[in-house]
C-alpha atoms as a PDB file:
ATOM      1  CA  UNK A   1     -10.909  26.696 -25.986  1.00  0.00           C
ATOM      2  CA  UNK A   2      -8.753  23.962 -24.179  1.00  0.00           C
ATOM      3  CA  UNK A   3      -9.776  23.525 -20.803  1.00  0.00           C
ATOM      4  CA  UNK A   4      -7.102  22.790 -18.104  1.00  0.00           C
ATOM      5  CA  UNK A   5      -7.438  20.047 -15.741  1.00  0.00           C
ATOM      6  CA  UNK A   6      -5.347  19.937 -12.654  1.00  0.00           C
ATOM      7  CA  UNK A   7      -4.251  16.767 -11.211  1.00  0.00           C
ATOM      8  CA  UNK A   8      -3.040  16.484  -7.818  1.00  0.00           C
ATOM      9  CA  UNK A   9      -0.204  14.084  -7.885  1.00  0.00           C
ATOM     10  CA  UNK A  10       0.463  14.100  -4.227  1.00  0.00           C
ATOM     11  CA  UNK A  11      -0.919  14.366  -1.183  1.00  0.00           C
ATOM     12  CA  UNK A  12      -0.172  15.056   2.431  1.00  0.00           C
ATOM     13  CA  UNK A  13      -0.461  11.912   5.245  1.00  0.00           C
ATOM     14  CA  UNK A  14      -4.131  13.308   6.657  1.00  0.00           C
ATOM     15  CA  UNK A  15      -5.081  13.495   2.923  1.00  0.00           C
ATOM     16  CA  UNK A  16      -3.918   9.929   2.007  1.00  0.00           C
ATOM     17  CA  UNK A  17      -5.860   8.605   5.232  1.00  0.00           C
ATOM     18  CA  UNK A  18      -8.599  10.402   4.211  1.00  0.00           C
ATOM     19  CA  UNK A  19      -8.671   8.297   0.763  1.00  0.00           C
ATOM     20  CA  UNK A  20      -7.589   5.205   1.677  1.00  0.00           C
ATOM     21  CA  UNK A  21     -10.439   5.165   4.922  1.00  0.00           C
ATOM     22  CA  UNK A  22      -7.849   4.761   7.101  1.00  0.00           C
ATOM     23  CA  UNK A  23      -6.236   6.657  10.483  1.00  0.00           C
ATOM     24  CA  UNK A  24      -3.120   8.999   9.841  1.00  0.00           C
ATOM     25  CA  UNK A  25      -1.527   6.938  12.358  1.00  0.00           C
ATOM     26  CA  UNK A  26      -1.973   4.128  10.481  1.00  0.00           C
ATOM     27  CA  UNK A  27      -0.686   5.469   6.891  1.00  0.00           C
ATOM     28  CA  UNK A  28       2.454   6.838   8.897  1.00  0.00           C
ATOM     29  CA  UNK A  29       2.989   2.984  10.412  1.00  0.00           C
ATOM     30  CA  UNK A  30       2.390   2.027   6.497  1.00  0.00           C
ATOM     31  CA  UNK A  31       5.491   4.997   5.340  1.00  0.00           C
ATOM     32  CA  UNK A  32       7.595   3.582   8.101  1.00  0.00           C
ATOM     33  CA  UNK A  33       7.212   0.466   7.399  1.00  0.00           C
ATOM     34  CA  UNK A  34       7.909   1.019   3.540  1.00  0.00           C
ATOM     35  CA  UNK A  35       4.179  -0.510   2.564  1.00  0.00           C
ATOM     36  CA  UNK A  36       3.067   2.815   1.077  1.00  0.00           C
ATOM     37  CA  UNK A  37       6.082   5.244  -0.865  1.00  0.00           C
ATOM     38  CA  UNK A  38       6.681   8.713   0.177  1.00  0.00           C
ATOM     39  CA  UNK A  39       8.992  11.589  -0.017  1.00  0.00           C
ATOM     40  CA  UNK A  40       9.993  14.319   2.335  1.00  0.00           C
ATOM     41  CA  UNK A  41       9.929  17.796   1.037  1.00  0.00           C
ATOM     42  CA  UNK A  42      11.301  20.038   3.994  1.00  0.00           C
ATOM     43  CA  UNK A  43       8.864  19.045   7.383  1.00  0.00           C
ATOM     44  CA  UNK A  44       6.519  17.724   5.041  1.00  0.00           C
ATOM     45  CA  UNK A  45       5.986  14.170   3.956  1.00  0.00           C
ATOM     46  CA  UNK A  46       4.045  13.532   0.524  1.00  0.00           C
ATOM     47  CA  UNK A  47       2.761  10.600  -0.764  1.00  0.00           C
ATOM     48  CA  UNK A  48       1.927  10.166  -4.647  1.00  0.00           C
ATOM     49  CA  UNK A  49      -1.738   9.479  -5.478  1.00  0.00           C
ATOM     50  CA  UNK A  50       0.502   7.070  -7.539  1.00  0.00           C
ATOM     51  CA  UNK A  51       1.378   5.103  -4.568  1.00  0.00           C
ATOM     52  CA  UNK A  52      -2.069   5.142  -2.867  1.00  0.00           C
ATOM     53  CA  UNK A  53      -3.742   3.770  -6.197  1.00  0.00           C
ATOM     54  CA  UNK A  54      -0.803   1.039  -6.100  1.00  0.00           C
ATOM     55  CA  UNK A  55      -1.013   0.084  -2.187  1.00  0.00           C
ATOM     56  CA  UNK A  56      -5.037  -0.731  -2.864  1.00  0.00           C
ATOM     57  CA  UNK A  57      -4.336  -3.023  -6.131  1.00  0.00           C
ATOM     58  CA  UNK A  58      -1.960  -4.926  -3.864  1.00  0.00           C
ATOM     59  CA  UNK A  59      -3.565  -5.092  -1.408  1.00  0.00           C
ATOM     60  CA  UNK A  60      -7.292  -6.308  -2.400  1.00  0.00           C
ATOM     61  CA  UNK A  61      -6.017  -8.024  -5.587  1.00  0.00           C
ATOM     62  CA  UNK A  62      -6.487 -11.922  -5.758  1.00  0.00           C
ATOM     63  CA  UNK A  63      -2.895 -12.665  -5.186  1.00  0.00           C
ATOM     64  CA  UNK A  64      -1.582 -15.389  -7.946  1.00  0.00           C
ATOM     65  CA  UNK A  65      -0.713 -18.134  -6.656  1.00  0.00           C
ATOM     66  CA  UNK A  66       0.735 -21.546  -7.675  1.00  0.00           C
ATOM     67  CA  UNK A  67      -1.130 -25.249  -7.329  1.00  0.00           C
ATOM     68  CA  UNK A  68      -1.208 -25.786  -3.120  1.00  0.00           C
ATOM     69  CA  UNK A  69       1.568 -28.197  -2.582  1.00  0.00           C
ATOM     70  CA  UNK A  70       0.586 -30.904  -0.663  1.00  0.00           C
ATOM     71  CA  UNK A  71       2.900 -31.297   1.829  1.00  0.00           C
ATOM     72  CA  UNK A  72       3.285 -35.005   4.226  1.00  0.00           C
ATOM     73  CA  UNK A  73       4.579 -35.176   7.528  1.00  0.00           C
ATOM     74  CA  UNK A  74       7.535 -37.462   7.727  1.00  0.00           C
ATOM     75  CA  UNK A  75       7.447 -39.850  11.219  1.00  0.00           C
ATOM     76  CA  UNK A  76      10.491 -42.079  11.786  1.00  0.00           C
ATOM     77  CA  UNK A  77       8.231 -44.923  12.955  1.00  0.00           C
ATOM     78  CA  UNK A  78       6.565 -43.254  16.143  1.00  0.00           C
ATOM     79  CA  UNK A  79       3.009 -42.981  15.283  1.00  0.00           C
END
């Protein structure tokens, strides 16, 4: 027999804190600031466990970056 596995694929803003070790006022500053996605579903705002998995890999991922330019000041003869 097939067992059935269900998988939560959103979850309220106390529940999203709760995973990501962080205060509900600070995952609502990350929705209002667009950092972390969302969607409103009456009074309710949901956030995919999409998103949450998505905001950490962006987050704590070595970002890529290019050689450092090396940049030189420019003095017009004043130094």
């Amino acid at each position: 027999m097939l067992q059935q596995v269900d998988t939560v694929l959103a979850v309220g803003m106390s529940e999203a804190a709760r995973r990501l070790g962080l205060s509900p006022r600070t995952v609502a500053t990350l929705v209002s600031h667009r950092q972390l996605a969302s969607r409103k579903v009456g009074r309710r705002r949901i956030i995919p466990v999409s998103a949450l998995e998505a905001f950490i890999r962006h987050e704590y991922l070595p970002m890529r970056k290019g050689p450092e330019k090396v940049v030189e000041r420019i003095t017009h003869g004043t130094e």
